[in-house]
PDB file of N, CA and C in Angstrom:
ATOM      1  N   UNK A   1      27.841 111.728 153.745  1.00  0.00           N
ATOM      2  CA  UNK A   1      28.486 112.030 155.004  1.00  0.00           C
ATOM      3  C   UNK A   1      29.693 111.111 155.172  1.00  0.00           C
ATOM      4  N   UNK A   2      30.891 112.143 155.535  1.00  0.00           N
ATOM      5  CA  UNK A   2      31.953 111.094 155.385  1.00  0.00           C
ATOM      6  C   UNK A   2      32.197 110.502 157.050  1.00  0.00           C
ATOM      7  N   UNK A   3      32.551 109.520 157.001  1.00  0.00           N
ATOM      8  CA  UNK A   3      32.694 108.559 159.015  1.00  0.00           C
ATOM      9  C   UNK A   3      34.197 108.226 158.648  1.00  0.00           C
ATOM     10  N   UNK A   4      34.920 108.384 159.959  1.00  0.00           N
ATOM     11  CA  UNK A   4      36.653 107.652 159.954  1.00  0.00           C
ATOM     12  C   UNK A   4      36.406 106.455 160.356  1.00  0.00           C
ATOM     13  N   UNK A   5      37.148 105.613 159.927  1.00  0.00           N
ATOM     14  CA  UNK A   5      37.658 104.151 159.302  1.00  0.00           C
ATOM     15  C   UNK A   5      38.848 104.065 159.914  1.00  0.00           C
ATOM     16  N   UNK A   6      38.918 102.993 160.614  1.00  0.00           N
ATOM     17  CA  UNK A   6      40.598 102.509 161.068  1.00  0.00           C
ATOM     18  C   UNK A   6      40.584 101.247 160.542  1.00  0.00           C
ATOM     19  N   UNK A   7      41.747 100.889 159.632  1.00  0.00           N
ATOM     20  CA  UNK A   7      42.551 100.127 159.063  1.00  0.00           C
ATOM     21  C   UNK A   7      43.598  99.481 159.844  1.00  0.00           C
ATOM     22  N   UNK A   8      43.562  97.718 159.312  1.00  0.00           N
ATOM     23  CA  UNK A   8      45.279  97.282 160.579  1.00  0.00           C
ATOM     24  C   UNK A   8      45.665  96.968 158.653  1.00  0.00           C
ATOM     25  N   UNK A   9      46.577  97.734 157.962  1.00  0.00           N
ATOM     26  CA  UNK A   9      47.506  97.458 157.000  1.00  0.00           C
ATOM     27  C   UNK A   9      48.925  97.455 157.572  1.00  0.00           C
ATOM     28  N   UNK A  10      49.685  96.219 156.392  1.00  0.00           N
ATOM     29  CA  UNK A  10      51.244  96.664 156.549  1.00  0.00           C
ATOM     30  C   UNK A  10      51.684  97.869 156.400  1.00  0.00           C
ATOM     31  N   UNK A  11      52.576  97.853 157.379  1.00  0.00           N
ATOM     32  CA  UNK A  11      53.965  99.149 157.806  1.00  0.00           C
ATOM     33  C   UNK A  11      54.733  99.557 156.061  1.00  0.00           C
ATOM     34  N   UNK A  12      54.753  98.521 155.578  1.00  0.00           N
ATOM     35  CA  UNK A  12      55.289  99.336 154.034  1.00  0.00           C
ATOM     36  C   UNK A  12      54.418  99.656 153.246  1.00  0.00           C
ATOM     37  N   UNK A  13      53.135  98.935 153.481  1.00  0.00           N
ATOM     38  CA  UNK A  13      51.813  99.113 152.485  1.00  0.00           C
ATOM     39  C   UNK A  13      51.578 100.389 152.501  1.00  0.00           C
ATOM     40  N   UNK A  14      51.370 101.050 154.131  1.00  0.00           N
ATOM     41  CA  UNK A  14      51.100 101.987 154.095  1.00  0.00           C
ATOM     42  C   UNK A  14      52.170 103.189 153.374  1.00  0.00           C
ATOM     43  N   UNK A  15      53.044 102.720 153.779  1.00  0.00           N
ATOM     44  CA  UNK A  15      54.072 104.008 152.941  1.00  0.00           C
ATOM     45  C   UNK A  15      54.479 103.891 151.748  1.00  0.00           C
ATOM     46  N   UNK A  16      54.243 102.828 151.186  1.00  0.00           N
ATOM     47  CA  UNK A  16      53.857 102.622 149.199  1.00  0.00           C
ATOM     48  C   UNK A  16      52.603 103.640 148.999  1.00  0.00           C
ATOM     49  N   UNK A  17      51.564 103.177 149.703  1.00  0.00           N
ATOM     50  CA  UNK A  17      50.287 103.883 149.402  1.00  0.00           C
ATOM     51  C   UNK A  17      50.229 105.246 149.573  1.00  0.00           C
ATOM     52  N   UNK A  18      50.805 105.887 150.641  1.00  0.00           N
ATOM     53  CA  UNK A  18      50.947 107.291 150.660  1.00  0.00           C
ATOM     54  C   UNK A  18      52.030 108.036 149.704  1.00  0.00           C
ATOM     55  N   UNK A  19      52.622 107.237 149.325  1.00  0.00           N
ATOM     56  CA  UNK A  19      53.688 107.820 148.673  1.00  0.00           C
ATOM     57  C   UNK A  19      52.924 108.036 146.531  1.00  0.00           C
ATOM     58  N   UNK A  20      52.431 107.005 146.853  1.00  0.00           N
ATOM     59  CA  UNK A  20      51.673 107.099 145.633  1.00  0.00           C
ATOM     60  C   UNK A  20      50.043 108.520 145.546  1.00  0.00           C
ATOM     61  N   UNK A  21      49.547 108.054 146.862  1.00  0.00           N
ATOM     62  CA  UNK A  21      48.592 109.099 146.739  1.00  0.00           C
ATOM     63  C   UNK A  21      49.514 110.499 146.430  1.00  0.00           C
ATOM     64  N   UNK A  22      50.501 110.651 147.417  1.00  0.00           N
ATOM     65  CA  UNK A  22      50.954 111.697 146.958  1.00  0.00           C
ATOM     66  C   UNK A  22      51.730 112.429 145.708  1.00  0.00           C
ATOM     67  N   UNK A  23      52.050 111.510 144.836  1.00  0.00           N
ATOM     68  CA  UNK A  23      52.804 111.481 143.868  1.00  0.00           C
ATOM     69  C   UNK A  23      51.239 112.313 142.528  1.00  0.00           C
ATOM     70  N   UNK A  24      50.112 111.316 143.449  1.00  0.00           N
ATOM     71  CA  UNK A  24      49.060 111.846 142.510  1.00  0.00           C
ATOM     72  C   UNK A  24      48.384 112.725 143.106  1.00  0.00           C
ATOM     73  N   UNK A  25      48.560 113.822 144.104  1.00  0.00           N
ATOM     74  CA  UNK A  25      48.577 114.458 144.838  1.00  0.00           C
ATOM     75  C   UNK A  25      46.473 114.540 145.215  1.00  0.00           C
ATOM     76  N   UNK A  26      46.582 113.569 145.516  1.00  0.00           N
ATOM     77  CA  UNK A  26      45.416 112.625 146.764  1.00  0.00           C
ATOM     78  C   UNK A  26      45.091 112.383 147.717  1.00  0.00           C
ATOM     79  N   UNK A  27      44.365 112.227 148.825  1.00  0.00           N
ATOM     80  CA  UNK A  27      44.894 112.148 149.584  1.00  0.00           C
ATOM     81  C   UNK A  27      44.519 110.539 150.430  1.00  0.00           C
ATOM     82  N   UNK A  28      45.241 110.055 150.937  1.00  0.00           N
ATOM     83  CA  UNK A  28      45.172 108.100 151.269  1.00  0.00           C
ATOM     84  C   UNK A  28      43.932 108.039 151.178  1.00  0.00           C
ATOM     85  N   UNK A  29      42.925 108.694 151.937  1.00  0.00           N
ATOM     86  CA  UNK A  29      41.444 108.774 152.611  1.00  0.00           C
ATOM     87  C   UNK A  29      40.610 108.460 150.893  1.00  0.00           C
ATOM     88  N   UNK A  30      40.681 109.658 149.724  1.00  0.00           N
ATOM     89  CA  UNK A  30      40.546 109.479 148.552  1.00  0.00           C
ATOM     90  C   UNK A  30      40.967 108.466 148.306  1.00  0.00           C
ATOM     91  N   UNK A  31      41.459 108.150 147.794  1.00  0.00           N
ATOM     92  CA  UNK A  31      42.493 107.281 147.024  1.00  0.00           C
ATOM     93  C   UNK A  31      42.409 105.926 147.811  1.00  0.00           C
ATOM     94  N   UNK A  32      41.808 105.979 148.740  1.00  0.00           N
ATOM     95  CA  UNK A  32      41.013 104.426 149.461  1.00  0.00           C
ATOM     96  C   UNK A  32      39.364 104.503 149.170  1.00  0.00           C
ATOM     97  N   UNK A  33      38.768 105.566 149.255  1.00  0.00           N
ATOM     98  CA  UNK A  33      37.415 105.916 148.519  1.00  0.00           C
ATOM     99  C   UNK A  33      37.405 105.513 147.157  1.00  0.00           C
ATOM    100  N   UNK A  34      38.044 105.951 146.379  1.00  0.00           N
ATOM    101  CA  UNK A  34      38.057 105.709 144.750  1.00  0.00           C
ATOM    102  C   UNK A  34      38.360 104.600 144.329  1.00  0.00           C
ATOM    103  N   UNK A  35      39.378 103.608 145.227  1.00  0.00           N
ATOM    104  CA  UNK A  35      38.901 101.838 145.095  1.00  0.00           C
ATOM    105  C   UNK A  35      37.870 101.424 144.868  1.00  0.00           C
ATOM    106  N   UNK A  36      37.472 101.563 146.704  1.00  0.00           N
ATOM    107  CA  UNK A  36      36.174 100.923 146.846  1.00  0.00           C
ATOM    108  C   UNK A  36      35.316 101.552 145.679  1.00  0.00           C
ATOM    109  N   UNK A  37      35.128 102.538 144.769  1.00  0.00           N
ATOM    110  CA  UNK A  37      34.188 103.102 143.951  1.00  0.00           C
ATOM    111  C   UNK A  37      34.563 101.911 142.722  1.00  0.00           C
ATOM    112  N   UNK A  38      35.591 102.200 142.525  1.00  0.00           N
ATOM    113  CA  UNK A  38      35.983 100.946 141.373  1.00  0.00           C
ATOM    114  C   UNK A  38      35.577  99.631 141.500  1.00  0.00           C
ATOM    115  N   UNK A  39      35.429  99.077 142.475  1.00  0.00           N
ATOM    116  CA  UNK A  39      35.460  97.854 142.431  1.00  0.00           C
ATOM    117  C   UNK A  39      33.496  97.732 142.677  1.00  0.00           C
ATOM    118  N   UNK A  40      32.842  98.649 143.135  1.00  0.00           N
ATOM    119  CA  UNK A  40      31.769  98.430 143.009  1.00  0.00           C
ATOM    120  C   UNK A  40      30.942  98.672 141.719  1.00  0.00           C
ATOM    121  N   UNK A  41      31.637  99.725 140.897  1.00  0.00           N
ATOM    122  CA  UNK A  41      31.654  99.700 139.324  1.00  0.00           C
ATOM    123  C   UNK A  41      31.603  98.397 138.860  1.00  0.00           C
ATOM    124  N   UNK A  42      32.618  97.662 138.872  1.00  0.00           N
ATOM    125  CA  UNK A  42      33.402  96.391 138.310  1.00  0.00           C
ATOM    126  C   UNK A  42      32.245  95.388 138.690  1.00  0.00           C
ATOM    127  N   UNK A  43      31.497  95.322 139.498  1.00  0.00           N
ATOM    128  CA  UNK A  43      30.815  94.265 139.750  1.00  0.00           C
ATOM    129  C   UNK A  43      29.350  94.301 139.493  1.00  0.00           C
ATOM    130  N   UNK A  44      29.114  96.007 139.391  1.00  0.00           N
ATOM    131  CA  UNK A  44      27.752  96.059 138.139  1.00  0.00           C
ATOM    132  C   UNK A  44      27.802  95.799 136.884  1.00  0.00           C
ATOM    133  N   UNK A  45      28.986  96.040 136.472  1.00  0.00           N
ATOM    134  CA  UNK A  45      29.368  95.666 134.893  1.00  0.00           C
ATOM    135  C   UNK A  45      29.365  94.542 134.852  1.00  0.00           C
ATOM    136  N   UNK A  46      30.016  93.626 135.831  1.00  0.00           N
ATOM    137  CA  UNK A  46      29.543  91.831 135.701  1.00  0.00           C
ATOM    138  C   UNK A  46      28.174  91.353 135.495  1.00  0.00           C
ATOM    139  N   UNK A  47      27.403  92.287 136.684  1.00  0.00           N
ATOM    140  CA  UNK A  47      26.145  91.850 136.447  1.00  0.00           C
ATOM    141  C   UNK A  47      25.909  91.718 135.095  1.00  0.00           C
ATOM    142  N   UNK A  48      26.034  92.843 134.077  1.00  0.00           N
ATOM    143  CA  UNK A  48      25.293  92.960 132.753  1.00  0.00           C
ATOM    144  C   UNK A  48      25.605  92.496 132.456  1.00  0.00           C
ATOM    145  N   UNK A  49      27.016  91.601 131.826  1.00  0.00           N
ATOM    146  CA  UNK A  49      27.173  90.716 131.536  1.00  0.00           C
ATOM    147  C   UNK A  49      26.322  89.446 131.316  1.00  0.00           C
ATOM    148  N   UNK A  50      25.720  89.283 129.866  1.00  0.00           N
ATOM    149  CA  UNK A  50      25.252  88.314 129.437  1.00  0.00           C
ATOM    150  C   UNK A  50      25.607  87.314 129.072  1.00  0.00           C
ATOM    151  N   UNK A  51      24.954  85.932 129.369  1.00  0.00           N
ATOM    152  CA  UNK A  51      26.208  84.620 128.590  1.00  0.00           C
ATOM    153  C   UNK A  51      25.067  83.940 127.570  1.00  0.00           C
ATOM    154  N   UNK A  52      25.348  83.885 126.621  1.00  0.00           N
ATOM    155  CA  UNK A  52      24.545  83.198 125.587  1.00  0.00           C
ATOM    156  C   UNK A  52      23.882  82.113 126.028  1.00  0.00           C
ATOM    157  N   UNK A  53      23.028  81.980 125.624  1.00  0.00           N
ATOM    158  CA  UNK A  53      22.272  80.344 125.982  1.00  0.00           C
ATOM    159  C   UNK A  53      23.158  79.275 124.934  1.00  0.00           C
ATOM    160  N   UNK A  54      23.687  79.221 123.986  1.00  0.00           N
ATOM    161  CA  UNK A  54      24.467  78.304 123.736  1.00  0.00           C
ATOM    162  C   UNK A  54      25.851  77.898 124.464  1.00  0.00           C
ATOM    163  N   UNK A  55      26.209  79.232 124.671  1.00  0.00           N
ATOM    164  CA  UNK A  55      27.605  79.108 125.948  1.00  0.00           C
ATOM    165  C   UNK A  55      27.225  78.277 127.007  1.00  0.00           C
ATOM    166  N   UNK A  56      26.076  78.944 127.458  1.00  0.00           N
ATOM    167  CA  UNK A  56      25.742  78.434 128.926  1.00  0.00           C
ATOM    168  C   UNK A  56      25.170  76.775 128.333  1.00  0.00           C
ATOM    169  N   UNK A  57      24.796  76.382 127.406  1.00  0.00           N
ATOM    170  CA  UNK A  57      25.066  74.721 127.711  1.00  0.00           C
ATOM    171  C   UNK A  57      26.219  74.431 127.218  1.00  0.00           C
ATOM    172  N   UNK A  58      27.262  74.784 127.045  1.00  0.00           N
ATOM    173  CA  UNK A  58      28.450  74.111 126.981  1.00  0.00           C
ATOM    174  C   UNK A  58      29.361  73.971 128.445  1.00  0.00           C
ATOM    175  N   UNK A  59      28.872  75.169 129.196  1.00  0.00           N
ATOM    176  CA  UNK A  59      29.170  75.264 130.616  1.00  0.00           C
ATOM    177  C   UNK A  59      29.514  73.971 131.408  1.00  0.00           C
ATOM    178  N   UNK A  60      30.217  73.298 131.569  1.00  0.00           N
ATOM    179  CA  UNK A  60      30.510  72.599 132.652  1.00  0.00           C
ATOM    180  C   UNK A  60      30.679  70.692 132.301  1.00  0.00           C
ATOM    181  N   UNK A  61      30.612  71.123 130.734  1.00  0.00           N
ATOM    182  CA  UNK A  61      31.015  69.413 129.831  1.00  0.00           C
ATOM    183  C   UNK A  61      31.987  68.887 129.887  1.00  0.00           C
ATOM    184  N   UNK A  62      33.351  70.013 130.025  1.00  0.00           N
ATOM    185  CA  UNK A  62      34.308  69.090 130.304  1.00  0.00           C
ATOM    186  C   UNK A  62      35.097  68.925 131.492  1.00  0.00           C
ATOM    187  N   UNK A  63      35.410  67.916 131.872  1.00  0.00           N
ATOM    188  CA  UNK A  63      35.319  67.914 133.376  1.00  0.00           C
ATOM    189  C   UNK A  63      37.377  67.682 133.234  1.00  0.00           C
ATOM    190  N   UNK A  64      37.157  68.330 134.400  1.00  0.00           N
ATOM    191  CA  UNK A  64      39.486  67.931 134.738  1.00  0.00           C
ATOM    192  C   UNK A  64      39.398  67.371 136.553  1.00  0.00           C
ATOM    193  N   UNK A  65      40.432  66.855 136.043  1.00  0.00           N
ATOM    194  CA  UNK A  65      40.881  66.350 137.617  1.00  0.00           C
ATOM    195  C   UNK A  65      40.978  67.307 138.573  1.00  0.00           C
ATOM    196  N   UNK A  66      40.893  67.015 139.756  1.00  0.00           N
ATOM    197  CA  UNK A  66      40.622  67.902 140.840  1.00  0.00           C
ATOM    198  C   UNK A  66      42.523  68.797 140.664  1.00  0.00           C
ATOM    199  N   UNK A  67      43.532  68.237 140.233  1.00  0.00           N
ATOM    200  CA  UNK A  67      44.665  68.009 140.813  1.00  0.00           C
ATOM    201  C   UNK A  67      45.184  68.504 139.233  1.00  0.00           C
ATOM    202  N   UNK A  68      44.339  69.318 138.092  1.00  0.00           N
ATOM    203  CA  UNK A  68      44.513  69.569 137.198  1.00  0.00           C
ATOM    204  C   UNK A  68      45.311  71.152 137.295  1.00  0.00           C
ATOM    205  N   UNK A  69      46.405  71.418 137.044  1.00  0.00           N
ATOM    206  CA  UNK A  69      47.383  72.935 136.708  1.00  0.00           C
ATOM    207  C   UNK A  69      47.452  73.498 135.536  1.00  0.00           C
ATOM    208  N   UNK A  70      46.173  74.574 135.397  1.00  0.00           N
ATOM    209  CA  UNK A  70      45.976  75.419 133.663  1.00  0.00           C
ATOM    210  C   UNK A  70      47.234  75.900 133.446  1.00  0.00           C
ATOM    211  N   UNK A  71      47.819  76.447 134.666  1.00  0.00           N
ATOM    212  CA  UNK A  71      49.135  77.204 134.344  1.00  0.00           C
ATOM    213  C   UNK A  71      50.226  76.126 134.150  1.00  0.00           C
ATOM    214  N   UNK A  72      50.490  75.148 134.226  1.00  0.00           N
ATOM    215  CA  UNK A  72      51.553  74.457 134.275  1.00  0.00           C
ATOM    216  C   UNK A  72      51.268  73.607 132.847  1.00  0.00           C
ATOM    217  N   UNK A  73      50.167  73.170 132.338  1.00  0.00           N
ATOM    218  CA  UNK A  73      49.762  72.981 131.421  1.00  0.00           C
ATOM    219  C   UNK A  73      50.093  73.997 129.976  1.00  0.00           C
ATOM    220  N   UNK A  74      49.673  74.900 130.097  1.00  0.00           N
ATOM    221  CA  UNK A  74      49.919  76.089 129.152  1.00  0.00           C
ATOM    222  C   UNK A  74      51.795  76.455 128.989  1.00  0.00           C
ATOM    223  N   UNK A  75      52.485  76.100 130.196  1.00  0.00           N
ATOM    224  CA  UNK A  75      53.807  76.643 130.201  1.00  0.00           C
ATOM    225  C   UNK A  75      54.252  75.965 129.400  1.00  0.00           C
ATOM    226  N   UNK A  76      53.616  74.508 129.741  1.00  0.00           N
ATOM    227  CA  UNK A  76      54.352  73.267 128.595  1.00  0.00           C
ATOM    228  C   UNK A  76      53.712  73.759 127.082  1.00  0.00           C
ATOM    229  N   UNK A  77      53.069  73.965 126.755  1.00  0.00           N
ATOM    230  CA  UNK A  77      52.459  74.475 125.471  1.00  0.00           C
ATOM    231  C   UNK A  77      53.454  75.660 124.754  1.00  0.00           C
ATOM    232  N   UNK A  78      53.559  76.861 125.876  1.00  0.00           N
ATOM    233  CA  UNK A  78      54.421  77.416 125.292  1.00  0.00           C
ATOM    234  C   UNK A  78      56.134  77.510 124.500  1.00  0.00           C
ATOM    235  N   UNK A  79      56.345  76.666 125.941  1.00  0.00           N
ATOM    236  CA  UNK A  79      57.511  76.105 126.090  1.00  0.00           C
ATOM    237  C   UNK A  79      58.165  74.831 124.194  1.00  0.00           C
ATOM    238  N   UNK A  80      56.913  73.923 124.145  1.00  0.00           N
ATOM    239  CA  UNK A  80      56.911  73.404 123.272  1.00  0.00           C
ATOM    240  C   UNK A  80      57.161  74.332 122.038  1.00  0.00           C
ATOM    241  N   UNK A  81      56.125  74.923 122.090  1.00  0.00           N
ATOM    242  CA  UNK A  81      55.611  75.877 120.727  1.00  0.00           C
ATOM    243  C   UNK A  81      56.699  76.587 120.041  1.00  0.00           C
ATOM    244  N   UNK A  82      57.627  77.373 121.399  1.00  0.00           N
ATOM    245  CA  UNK A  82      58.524  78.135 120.623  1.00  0.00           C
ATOM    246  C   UNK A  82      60.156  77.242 120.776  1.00  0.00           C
ATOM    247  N   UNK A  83      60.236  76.007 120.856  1.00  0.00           N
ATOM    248  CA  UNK A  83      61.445  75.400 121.072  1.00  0.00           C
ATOM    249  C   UNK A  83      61.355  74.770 119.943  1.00  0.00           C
TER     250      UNK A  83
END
């Protein structure tokens, strides 16, 4: 049984989003249904997701500073790598 839903989205969000449902000729209502379907997909598939028992004791050995940047770290890596 389908129930109406009121949404407070942005003024352009909304007209990106309709413009796209319509492009895939959808309609917003769908095409906000078929998210939410995805993303509840996406998070049964996590469930199954198994982690090895050897993974899982390596889990959490090495420790970084609170104040540690993977991304700023890696840029320098790249940055290095190809200079």
């Amino acid at each position: 049984m389908n129930t109406k839903l009121t949404l407070n989205i942005e003024q352009e969000l909304i007209k990106t989003a309709k413009k796209y449902a319509k492009e895939r000729q959808q309609s917003l209502s769908s095409l906000v249904q078929n998210f939410f379907k995805v993303l509840e997909l996406e998070d049964k598939q996590q469930e199954k997701i198994k982690i090895s028992h050897e993974l899982e004791e390596l889990s959490g050995i090495i420790k970084l500073d609170n104040d540690y940047d993977y991304k700023e770290d890696y840029k320098n890596h790249i940055i290095e790598k190809y200079s």
